[in-house]
Protein backbone atom coordinates (compact mmCIF):
# COMPACT_ATOMS: atom_id res chain seq x y z
CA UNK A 1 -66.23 -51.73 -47.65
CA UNK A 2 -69.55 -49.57 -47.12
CA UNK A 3 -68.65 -46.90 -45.14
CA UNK A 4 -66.61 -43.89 -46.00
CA UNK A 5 -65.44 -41.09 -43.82
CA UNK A 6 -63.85 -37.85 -46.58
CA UNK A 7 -61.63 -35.44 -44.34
CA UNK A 8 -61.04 -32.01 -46.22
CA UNK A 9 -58.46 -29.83 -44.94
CA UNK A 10 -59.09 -25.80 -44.59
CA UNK A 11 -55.62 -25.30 -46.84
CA UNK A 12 -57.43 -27.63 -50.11
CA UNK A 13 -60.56 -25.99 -49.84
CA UNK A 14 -59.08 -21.87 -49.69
CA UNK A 15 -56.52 -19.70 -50.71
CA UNK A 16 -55.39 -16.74 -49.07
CA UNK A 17 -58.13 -14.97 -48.45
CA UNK A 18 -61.08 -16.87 -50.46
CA UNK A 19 -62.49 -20.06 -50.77
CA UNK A 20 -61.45 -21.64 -54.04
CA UNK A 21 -64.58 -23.04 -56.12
CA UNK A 22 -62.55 -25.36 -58.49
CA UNK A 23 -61.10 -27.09 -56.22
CA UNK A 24 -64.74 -27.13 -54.32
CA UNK A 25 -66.19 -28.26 -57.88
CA UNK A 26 -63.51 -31.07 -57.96
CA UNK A 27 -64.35 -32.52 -54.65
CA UNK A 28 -67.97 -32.56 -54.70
CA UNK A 29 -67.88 -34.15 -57.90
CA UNK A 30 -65.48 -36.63 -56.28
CA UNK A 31 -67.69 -36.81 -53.69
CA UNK A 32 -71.07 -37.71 -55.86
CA UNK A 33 -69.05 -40.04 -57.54
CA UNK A 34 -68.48 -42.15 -54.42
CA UNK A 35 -71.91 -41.80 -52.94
CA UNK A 36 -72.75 -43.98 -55.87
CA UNK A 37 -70.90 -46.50 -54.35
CA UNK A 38 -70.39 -46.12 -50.97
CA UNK A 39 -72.00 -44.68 -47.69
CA UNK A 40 -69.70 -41.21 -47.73
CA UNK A 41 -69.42 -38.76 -44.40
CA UNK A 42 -67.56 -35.76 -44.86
CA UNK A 43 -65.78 -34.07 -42.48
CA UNK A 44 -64.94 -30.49 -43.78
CA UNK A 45 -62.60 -27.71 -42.08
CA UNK A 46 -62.38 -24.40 -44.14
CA UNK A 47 -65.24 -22.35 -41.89
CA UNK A 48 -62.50 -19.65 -40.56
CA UNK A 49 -60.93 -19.19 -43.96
CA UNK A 50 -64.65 -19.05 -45.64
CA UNK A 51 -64.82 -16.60 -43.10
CA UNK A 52 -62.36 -14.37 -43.57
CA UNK A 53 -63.63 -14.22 -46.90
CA UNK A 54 -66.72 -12.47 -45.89
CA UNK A 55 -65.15 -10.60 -42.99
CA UNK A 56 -61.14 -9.66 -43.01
CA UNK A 57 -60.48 -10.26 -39.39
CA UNK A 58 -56.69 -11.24 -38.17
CA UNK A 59 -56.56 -14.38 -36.82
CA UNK A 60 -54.57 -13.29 -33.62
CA UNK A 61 -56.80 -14.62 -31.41
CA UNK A 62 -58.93 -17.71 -30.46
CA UNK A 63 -62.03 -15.10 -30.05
CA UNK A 64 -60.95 -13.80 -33.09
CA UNK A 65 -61.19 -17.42 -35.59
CA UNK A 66 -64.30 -18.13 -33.26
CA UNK A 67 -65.91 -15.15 -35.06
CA UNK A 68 -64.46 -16.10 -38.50
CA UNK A 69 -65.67 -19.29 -37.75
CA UNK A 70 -69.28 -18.66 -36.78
CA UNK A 71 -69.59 -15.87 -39.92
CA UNK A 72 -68.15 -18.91 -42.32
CA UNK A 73 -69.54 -22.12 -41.48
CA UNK A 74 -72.99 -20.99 -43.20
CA UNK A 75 -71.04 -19.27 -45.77
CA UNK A 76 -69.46 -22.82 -46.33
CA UNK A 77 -72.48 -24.68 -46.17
CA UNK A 78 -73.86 -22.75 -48.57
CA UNK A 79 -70.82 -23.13 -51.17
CA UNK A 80 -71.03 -26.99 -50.42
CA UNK A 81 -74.87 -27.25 -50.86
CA UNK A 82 -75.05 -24.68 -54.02
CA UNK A 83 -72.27 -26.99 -56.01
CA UNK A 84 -73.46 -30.83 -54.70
CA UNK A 85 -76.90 -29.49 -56.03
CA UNK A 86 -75.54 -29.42 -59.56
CA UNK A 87 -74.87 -32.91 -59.16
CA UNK A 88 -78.35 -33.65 -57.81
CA UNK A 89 -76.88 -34.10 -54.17
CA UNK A 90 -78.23 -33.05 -50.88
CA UNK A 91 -76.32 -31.88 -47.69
CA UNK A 92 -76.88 -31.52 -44.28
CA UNK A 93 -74.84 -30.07 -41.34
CA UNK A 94 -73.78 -31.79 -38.16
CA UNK A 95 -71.64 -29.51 -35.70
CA UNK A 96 -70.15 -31.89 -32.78
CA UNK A 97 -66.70 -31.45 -31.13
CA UNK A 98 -64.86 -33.81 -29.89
CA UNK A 99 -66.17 -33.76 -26.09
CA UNK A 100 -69.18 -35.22 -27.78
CA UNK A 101 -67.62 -38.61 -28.19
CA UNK A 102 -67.11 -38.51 -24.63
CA UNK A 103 -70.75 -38.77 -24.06
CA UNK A 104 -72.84 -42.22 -25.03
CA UNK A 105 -75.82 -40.80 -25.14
CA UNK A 106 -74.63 -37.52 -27.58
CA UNK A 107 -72.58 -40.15 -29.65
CA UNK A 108 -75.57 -42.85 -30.39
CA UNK A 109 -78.03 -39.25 -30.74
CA UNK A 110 -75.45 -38.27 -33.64
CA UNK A 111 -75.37 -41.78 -34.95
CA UNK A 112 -78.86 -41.39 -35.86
CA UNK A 113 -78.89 -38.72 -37.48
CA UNK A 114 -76.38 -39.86 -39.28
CA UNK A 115 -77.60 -43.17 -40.64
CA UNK A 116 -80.66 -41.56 -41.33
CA UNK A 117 -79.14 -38.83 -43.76
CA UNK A 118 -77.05 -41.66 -45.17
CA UNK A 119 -80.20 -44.37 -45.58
CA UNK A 120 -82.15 -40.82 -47.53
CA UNK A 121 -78.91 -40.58 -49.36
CA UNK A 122 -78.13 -37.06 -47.93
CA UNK A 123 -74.38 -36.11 -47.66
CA UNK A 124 -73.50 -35.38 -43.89
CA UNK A 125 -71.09 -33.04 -44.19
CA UNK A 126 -69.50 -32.45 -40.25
CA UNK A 127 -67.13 -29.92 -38.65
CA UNK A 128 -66.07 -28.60 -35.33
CA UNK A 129 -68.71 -26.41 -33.65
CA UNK A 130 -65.55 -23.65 -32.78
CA UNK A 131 -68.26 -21.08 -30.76
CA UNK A 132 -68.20 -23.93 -27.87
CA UNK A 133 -65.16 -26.22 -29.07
CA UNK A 134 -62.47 -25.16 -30.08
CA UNK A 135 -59.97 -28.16 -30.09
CA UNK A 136 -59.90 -27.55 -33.85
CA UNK A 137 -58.35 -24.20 -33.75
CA UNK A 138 -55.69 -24.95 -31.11
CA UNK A 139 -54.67 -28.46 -31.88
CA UNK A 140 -55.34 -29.67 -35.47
CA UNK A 141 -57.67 -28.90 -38.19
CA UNK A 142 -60.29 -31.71 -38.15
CA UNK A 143 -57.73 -34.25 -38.36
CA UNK A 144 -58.57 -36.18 -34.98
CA UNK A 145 -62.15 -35.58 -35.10
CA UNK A 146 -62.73 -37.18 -38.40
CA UNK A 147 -61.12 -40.16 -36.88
CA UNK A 148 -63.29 -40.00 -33.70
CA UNK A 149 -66.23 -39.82 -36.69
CA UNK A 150 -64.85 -42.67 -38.51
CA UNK A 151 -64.63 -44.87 -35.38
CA UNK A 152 -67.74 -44.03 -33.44
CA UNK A 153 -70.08 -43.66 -36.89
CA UNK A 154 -68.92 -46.95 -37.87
CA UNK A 155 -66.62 -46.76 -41.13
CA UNK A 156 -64.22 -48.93 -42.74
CA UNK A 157 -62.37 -46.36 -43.81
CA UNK A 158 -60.83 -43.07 -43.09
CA UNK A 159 -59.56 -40.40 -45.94
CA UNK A 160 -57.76 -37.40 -45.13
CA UNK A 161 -57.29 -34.96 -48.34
CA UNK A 162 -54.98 -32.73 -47.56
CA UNK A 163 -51.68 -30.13 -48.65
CA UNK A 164 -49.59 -33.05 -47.81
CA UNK A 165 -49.69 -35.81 -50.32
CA UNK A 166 -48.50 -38.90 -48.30
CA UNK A 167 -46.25 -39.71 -45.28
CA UNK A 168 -42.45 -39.61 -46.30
CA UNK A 169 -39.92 -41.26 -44.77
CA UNK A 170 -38.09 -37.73 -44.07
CA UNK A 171 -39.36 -34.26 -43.71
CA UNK A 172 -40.01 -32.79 -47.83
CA UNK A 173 -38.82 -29.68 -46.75
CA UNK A 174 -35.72 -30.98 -45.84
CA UNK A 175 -34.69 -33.47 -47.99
CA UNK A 176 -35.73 -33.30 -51.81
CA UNK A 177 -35.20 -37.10 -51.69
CA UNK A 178 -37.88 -37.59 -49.24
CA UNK A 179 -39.79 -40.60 -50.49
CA UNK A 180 -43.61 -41.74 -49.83
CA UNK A 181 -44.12 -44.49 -47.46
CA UNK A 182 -47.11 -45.97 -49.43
CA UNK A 183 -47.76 -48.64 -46.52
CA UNK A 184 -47.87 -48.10 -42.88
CA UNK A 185 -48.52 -50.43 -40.26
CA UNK A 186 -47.49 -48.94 -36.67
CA UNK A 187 -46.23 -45.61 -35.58
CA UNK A 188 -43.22 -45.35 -32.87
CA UNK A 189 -43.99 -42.95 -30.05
CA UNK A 190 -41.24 -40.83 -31.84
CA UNK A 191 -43.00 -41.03 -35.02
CA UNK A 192 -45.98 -39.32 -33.06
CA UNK A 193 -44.46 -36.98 -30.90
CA UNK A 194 -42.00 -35.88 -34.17
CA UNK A 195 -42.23 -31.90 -35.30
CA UNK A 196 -44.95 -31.48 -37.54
CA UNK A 197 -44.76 -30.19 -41.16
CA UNK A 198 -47.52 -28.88 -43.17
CA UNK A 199 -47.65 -26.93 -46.64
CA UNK A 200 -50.64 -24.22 -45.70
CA UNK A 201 -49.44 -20.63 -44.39
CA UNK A 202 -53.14 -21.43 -41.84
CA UNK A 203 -53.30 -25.05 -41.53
CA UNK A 204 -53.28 -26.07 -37.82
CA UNK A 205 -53.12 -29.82 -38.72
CA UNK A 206 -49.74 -30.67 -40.35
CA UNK A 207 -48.46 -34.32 -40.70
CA UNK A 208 -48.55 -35.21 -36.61
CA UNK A 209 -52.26 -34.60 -36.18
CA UNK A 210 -52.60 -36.93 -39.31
CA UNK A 211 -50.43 -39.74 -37.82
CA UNK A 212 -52.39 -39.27 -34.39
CA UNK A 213 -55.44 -40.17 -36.39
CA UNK A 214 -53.95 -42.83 -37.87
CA UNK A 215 -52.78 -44.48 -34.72
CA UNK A 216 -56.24 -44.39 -33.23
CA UNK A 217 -57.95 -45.89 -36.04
CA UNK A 218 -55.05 -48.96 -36.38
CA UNK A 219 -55.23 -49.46 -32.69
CA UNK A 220 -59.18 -50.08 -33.53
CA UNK A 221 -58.39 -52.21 -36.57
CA UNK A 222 -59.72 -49.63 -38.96
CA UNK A 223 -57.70 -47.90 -42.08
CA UNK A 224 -56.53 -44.60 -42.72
CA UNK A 225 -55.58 -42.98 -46.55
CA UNK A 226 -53.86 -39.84 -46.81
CA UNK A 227 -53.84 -38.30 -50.02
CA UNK A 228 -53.43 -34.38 -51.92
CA UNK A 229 -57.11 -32.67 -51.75
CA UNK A 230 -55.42 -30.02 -54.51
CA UNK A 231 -55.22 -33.49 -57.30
CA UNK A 232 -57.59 -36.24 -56.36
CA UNK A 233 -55.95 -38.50 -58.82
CA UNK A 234 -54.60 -40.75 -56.34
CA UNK A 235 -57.93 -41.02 -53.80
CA UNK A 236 -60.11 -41.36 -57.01
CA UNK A 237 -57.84 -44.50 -58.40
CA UNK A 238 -57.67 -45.91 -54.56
CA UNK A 239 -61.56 -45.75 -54.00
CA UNK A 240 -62.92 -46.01 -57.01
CA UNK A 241 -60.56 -48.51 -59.29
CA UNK A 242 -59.05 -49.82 -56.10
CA UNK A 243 -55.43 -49.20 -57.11
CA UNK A 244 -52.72 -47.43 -54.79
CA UNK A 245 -50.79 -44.89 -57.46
CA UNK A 246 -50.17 -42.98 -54.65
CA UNK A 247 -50.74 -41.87 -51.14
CA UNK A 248 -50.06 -43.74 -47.82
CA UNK A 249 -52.46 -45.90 -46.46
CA UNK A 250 -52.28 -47.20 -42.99
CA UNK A 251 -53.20 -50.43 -41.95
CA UNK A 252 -55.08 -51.55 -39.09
CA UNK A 253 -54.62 -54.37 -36.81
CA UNK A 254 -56.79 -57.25 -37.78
């Protein structure tokens, strides 16, 4: 494995209100750590909520988290590049949305970029341009973009960090004996079209977006990991020590 695509979900990376620097220190650490050993892409939500930090505006309106989103994603990039620095990291931003993958010539444009930031060991750190895209806000937090990102940019691997730990075999909120499926190797159309559940009072993404992702990359032959972004425990043991302690990964078709 070389390649790495990172998804981090708006819910791990705020709280209500303001963006939440341990948690920020704990993944760009995580992050540094990998880029020692792998090619790492990461594909960050969070811009609305880093956002509304600056600038209390409801989110009652698309308009309204374009604005947020536009006023954070600096803000953001600014957190990101302040705290990879202390690690001796670079970052640079790439805003695409997901009509770009419909284009060749905007995908193989990105692509170099890309592999250029990667071969001068600068982080890439992607996310939804909302002011002209806005697939994020309406239909899932990143989720099928990063997968669009891990296909098209060429990585073995896809990791979404998220408020949801794993895929259980029954909705947590509804059964306290909901277990973790820690292998997966298809998805049933009702598995996909299911009601989604998600932990985060803002997240758009919830587990349905996730499986979507996961059904693309599979049907491409690549993997998919979902993991908790709030304890990296069981993405750092998976990537790093290349033990499963937790977390579902989904297998492609080889």
């Amino acid at each position: 494995m070389k390649r790495v695509v990172i998804k981090v979900g708006s819910h791990v990376l705020s709280d209500d209100g303001s963006i939440n620097q341990n948690r920020i220190d704990n993944l760009c650490k995580f992050l540094s750590e990998l880029s020692d050993k792998f090619e790492v892409i990461l594909v960050s939500s969070g811009a609305i909520s880093a956002g509304q930090a600056k600038f209390n505006l409801p989110r009652t309106s698309v308009v309204n988290k374009q604005i947020l989103s536009s006023l954070g994603q600096p803000y953001l990039m600014e957190i990101y590049s302040k705290t990879l620095s202390k690690y001796n990291k670079l970052a640079a931003q790439i805003l695409l949305t997901a009509g770009d993958f419909d284009s060749r010539k905007i995908t193989n444009h990105a692509k170099n970029v890309i592999n250029g930031l990667l071969e001068n060991k600068i982080l890439p750190i992607i996310n939804e341009n909302d002011a002209t895209g806005i697939s994020e806000i309406v239909y899932g937090d990143n989720d099928r973009l990063s997968s669009a990102v891990a296909h098209y940019f060429d990585a073995d691997l896809l990791v979404i960090l998220s408020d949801i730990d794993g895929y259980y075999d029954s909705d947590p909120r509804e059964n306290k004996n909901a277990k973790i499926r820690p292998l997966v190797t298809s998805l049933s159309d009702e598995e996909l079209n299911k009601t989604s559940y998600t932990g985060s009072k803002h997240g758009t993404g919830g587990i349905t977006t996730k499986l979507l992702a996961a059904d693309f990359l599979m049907k491409k032959g690549k993997d998919m990991f979902l993991a908790s972004g709030f304890d990296l425990s069981d993405a750092r043991a998976f990537l790093l020590d290349n033990n499963q302690i937790g977390g579902t990964i989904f297998k492609g078709k080889q």
